[in-house]
N, C-alpha and C. Protein backbone atom coordinates (compact mmCIF):
# COMPACT_ATOMS: atom_id res chain seq x y z
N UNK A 1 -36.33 -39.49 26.14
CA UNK A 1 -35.24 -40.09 26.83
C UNK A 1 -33.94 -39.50 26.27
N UNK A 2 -33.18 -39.15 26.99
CA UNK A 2 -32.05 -38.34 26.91
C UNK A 2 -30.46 -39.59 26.53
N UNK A 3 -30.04 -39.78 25.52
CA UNK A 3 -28.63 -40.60 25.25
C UNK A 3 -27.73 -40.10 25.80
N UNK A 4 -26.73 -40.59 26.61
CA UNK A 4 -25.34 -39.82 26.98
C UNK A 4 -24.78 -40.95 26.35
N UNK A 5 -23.62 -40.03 25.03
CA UNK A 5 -22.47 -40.60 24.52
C UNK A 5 -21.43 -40.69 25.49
N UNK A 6 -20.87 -41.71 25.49
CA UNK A 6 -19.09 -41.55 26.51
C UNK A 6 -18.22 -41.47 25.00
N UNK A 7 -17.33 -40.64 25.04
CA UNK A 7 -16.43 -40.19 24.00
C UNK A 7 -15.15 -40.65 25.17
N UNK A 8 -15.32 -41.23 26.22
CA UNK A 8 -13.44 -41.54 26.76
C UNK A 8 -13.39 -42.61 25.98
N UNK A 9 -13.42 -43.21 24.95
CA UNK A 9 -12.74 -44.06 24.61
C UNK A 9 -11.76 -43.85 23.36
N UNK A 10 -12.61 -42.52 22.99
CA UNK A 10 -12.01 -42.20 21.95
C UNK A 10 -11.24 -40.67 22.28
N UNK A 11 -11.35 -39.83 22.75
CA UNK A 11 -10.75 -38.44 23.55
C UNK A 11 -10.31 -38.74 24.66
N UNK A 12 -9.19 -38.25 25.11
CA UNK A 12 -8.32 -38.47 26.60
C UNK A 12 -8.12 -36.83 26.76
N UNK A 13 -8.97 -35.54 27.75
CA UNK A 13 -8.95 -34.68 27.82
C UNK A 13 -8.25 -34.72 29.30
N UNK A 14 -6.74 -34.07 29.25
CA UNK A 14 -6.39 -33.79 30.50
C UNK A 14 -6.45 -32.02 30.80
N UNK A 15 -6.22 -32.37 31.80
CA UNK A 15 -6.69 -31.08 32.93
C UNK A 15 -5.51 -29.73 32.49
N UNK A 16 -6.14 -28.74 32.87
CA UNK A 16 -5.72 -27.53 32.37
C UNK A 16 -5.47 -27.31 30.30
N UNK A 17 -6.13 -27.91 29.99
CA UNK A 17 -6.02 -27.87 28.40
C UNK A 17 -4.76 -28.26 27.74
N UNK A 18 -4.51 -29.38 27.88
CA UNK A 18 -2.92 -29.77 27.43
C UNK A 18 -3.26 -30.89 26.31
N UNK A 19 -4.32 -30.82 26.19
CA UNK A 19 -4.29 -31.72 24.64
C UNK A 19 -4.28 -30.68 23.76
N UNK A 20 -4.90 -29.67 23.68
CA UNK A 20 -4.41 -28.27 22.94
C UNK A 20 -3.09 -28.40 22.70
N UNK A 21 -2.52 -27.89 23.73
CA UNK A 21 -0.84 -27.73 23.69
C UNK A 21 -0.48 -28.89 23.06
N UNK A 22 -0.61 -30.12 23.44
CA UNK A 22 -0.33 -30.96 22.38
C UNK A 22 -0.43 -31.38 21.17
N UNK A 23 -1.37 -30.85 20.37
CA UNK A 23 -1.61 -30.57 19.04
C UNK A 23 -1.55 -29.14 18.06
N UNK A 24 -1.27 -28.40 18.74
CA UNK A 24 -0.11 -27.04 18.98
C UNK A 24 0.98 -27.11 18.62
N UNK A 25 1.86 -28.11 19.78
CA UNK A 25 3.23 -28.45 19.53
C UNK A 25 3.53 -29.06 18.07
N UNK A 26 2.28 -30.22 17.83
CA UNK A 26 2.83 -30.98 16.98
C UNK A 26 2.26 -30.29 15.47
N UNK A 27 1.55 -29.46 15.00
CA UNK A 27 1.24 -28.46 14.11
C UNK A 27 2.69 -27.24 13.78
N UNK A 28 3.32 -27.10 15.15
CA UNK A 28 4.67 -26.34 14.80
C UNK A 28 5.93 -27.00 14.56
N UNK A 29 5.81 -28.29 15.21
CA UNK A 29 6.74 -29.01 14.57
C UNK A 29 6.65 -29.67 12.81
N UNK A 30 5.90 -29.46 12.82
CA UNK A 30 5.31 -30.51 11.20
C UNK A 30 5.37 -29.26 10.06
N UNK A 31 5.10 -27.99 10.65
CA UNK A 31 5.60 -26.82 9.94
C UNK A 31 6.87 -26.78 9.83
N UNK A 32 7.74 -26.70 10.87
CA UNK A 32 8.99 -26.43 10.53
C UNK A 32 9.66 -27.28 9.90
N UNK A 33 9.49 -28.78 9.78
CA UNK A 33 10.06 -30.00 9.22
C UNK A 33 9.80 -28.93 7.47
N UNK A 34 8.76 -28.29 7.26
CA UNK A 34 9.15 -28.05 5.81
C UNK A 34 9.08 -26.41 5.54
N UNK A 35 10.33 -25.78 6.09
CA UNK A 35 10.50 -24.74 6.25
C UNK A 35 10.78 -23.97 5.09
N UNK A 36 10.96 -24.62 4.67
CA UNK A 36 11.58 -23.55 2.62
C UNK A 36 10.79 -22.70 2.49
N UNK A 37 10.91 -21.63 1.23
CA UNK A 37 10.14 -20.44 0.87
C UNK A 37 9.10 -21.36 0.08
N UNK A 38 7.81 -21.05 -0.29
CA UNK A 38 6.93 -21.71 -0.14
C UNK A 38 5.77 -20.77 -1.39
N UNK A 39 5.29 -20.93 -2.14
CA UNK A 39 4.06 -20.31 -2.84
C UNK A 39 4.84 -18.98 -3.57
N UNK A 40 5.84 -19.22 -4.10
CA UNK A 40 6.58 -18.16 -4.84
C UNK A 40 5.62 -17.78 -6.32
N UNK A 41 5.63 -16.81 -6.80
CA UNK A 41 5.07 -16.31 -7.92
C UNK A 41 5.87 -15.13 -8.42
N UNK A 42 6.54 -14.91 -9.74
CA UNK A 42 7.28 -14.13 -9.97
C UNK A 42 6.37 -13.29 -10.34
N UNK A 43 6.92 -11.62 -10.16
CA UNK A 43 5.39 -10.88 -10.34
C UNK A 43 6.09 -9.39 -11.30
N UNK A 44 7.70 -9.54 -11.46
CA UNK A 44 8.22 -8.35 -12.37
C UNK A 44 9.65 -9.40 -12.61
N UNK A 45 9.66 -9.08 -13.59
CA UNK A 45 11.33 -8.99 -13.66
C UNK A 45 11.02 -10.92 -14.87
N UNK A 46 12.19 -11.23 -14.89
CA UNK A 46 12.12 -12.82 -15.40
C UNK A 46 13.03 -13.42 -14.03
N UNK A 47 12.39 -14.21 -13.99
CA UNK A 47 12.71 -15.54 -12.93
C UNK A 47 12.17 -16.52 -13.03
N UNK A 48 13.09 -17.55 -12.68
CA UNK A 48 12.26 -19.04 -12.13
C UNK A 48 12.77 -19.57 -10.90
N UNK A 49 11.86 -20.07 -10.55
CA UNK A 49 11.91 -21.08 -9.19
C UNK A 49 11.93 -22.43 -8.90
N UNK A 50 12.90 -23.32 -8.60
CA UNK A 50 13.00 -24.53 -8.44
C UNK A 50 13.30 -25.22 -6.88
N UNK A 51 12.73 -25.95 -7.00
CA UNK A 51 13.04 -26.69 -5.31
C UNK A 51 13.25 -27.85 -5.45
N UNK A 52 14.38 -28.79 -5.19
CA UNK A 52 14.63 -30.16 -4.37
C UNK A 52 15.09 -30.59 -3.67
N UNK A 53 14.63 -31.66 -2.71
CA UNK A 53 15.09 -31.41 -1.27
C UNK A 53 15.17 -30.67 -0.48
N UNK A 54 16.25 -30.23 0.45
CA UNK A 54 16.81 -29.07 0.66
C UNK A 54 16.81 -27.83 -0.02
N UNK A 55 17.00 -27.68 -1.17
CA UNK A 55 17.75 -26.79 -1.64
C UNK A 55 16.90 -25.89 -2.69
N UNK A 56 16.61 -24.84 -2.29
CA UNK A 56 15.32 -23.80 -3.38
C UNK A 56 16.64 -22.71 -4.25
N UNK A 57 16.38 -23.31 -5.42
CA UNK A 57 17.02 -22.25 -6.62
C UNK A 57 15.78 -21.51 -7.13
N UNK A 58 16.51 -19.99 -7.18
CA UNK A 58 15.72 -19.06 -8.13
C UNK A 58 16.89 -18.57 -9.05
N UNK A 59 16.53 -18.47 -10.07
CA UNK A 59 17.51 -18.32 -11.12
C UNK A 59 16.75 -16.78 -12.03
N UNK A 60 17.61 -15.65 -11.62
CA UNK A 60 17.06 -14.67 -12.43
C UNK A 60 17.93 -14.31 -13.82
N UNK A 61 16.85 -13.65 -14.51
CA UNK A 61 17.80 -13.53 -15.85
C UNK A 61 17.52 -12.12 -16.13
N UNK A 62 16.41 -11.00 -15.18
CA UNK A 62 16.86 -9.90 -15.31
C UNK A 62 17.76 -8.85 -14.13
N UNK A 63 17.84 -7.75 -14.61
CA UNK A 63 18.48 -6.95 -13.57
C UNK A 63 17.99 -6.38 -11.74
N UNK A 64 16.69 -6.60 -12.35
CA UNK A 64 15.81 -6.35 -11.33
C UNK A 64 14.58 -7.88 -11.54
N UNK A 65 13.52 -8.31 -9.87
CA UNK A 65 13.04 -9.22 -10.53
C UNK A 65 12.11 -9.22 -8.78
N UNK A 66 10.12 -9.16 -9.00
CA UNK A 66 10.56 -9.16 -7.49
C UNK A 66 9.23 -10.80 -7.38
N UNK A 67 8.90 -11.20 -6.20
CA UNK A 67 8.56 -12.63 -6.14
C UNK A 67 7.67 -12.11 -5.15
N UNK A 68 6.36 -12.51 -5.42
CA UNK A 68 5.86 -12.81 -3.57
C UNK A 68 5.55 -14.36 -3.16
N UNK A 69 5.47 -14.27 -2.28
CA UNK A 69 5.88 -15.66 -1.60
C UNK A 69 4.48 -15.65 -0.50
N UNK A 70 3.99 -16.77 -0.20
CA UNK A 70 3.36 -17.42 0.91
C UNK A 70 3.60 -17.45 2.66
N UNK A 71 5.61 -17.97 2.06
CA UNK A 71 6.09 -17.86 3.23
C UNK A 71 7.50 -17.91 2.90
N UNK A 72 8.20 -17.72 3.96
CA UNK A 72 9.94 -17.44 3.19
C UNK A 72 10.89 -17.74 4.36
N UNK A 73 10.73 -19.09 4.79
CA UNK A 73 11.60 -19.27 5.80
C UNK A 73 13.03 -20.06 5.20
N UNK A 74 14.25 -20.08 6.15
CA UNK A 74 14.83 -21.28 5.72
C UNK A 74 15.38 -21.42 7.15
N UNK A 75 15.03 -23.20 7.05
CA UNK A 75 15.39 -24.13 8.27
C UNK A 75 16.94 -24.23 8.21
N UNK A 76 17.58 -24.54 9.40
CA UNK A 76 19.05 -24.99 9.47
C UNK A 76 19.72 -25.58 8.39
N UNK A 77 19.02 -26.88 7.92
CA UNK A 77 19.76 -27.29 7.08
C UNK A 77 19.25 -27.40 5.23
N UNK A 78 18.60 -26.20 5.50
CA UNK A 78 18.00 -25.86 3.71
C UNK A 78 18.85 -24.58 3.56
N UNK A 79 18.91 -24.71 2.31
CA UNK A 79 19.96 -24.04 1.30
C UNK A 79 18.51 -22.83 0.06
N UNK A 80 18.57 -21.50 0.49
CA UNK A 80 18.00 -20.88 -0.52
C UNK A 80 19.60 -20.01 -1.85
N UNK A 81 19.21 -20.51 -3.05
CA UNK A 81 20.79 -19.58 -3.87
C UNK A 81 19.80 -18.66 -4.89
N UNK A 82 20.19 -17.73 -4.84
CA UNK A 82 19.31 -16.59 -6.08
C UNK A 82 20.89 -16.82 -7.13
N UNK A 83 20.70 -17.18 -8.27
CA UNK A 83 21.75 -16.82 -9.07
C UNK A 83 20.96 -15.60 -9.89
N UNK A 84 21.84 -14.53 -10.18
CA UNK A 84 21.41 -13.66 -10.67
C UNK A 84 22.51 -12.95 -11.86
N UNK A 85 22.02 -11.97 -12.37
CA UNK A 85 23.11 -11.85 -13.98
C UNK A 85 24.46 -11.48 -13.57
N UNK A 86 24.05 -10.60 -12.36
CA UNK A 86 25.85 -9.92 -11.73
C UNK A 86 25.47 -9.05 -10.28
N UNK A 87 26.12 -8.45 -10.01
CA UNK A 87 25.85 -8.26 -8.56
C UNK A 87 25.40 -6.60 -8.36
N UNK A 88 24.96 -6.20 -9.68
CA UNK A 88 24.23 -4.84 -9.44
C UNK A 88 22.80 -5.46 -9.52
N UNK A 89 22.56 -6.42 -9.99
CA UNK A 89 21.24 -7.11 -9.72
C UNK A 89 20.44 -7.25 -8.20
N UNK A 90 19.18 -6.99 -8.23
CA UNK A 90 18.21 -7.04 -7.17
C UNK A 90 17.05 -7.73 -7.23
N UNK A 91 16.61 -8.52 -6.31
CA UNK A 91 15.39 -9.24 -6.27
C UNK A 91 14.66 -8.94 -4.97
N UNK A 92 13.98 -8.29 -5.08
CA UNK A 92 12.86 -7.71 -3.88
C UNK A 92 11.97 -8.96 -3.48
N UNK A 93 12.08 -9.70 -2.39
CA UNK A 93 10.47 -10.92 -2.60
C UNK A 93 9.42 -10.51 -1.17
N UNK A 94 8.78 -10.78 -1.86
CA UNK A 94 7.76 -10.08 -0.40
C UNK A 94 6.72 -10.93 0.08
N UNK A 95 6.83 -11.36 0.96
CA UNK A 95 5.86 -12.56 1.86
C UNK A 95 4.56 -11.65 2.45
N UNK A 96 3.52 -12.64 1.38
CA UNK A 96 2.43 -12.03 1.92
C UNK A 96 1.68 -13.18 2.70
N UNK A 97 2.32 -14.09 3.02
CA UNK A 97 1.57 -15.04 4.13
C UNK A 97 1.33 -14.37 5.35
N UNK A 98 0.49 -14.87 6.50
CA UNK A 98 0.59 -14.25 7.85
C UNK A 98 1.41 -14.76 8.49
N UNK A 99 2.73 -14.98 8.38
CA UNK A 99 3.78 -15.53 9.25
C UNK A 99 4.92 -14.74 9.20
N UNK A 100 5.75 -14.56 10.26
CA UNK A 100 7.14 -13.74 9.66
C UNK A 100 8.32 -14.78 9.40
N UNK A 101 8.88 -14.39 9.01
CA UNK A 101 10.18 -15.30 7.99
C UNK A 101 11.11 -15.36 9.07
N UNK A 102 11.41 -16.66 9.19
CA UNK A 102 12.72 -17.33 10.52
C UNK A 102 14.04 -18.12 9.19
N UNK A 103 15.01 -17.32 9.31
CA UNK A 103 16.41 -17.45 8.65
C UNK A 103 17.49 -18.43 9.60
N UNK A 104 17.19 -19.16 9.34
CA UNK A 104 18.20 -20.27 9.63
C UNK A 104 18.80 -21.17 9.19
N UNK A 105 18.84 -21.08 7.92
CA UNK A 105 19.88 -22.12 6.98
C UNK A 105 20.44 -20.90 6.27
N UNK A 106 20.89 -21.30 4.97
CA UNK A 106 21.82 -20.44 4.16
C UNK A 106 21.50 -19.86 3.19
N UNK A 107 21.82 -18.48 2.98
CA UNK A 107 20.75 -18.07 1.52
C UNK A 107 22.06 -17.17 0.85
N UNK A 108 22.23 -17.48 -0.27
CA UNK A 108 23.64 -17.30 -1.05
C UNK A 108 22.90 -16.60 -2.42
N UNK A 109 23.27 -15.76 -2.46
CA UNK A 109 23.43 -14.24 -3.76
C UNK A 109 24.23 -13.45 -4.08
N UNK A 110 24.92 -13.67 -5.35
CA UNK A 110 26.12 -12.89 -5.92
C UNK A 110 25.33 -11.32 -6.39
N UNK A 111 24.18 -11.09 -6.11
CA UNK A 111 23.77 -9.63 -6.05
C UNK A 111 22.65 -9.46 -5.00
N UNK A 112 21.89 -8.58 -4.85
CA UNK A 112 21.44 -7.98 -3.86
C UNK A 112 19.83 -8.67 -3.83
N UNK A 113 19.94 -9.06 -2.33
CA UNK A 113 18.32 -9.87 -2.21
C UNK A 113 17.80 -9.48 -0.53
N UNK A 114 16.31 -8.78 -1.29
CA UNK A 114 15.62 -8.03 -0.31
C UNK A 114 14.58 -8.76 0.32
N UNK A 115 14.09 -8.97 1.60
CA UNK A 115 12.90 -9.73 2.26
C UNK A 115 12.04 -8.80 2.79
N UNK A 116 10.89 -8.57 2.28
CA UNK A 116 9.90 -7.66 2.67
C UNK A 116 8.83 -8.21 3.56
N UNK A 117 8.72 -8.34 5.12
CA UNK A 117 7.64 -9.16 5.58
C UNK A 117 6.59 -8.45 6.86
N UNK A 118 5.61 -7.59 6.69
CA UNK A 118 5.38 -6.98 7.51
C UNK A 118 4.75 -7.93 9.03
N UNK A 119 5.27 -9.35 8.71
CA UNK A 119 4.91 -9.52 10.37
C UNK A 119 6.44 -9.49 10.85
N UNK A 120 7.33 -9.33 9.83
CA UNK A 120 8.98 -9.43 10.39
C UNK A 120 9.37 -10.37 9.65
N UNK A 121 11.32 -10.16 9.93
CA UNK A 121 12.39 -11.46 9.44
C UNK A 121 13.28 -11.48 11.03
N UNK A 122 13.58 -12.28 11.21
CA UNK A 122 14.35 -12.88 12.27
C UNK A 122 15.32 -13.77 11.21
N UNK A 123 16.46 -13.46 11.85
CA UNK A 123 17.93 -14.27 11.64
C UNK A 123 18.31 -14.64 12.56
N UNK A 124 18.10 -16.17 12.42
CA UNK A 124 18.77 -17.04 13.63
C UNK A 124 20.26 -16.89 14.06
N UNK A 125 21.24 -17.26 15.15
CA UNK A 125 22.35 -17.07 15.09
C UNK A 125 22.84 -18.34 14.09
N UNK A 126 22.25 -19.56 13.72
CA UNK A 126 23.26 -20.27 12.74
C UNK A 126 23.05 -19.89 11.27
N UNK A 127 22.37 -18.98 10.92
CA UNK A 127 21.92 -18.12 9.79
C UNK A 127 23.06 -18.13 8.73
N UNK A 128 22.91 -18.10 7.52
CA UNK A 128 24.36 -17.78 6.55
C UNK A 128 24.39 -17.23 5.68
């Protein structure tokens, strides 16, 4: 004897696949709610990395210094600051997540800071 489960009470599948899209949508929204650079590891140079709230400090203390990262976005209203020794200073960070890096909040360095991401960087127009 053959059981047929009914699962409508618990699944509501509408037509053309839009519960997909709906858990799609809400997987890219729940990403972007925490957009900061993400899985940093300093890998030359001396650095550290701090995050609260908003706001991701890396604080280098050599001349050169490079980071790879997970992911390396910043949302509208997150704040990335590299303080670094002086402004012949460089920090190379290179995102080896599979995502490309979306620049849309503010990223402030009194020396030179490089984003290496081979799926890409995009700079939003409210970018800073």
């Amino acid at each position: 004897m053959k059981r047929l489960i009914d699962f409508s009470s618990r699944f509501r599948i509408l037509k053309g696949g839009k519960i997909s899209l709906v858990v799609s949508a809400m997987l890219t929204s729940a990403s972007l709610l925490q957009a900061a650079p993400s899985g940093g590891v300093v890998t030359s140079g001396d650095a550290s990395i701090s995050q609260s709230a908003n706001v991701t400090n890396i604080h280098q203390n050599t001349q050169k210094a490079s980071i790879n990262w997970q992911k390396f976005n910043i949302a509208n209203h997150e704040t990335v600051n590299f303080k670094q020794p002086n402004s012949s200073a460089i920090t190379l960070n290179r995102v080896i997540g599979n995502e490309k890096s979306v620049i849309n909040g503010a990223l402030n360095a009194n020396g030179q800071v490089w984003i290496l991401n081979s799926n890409g960087v995009l700079f939003g127009k409210n970018a800073s």
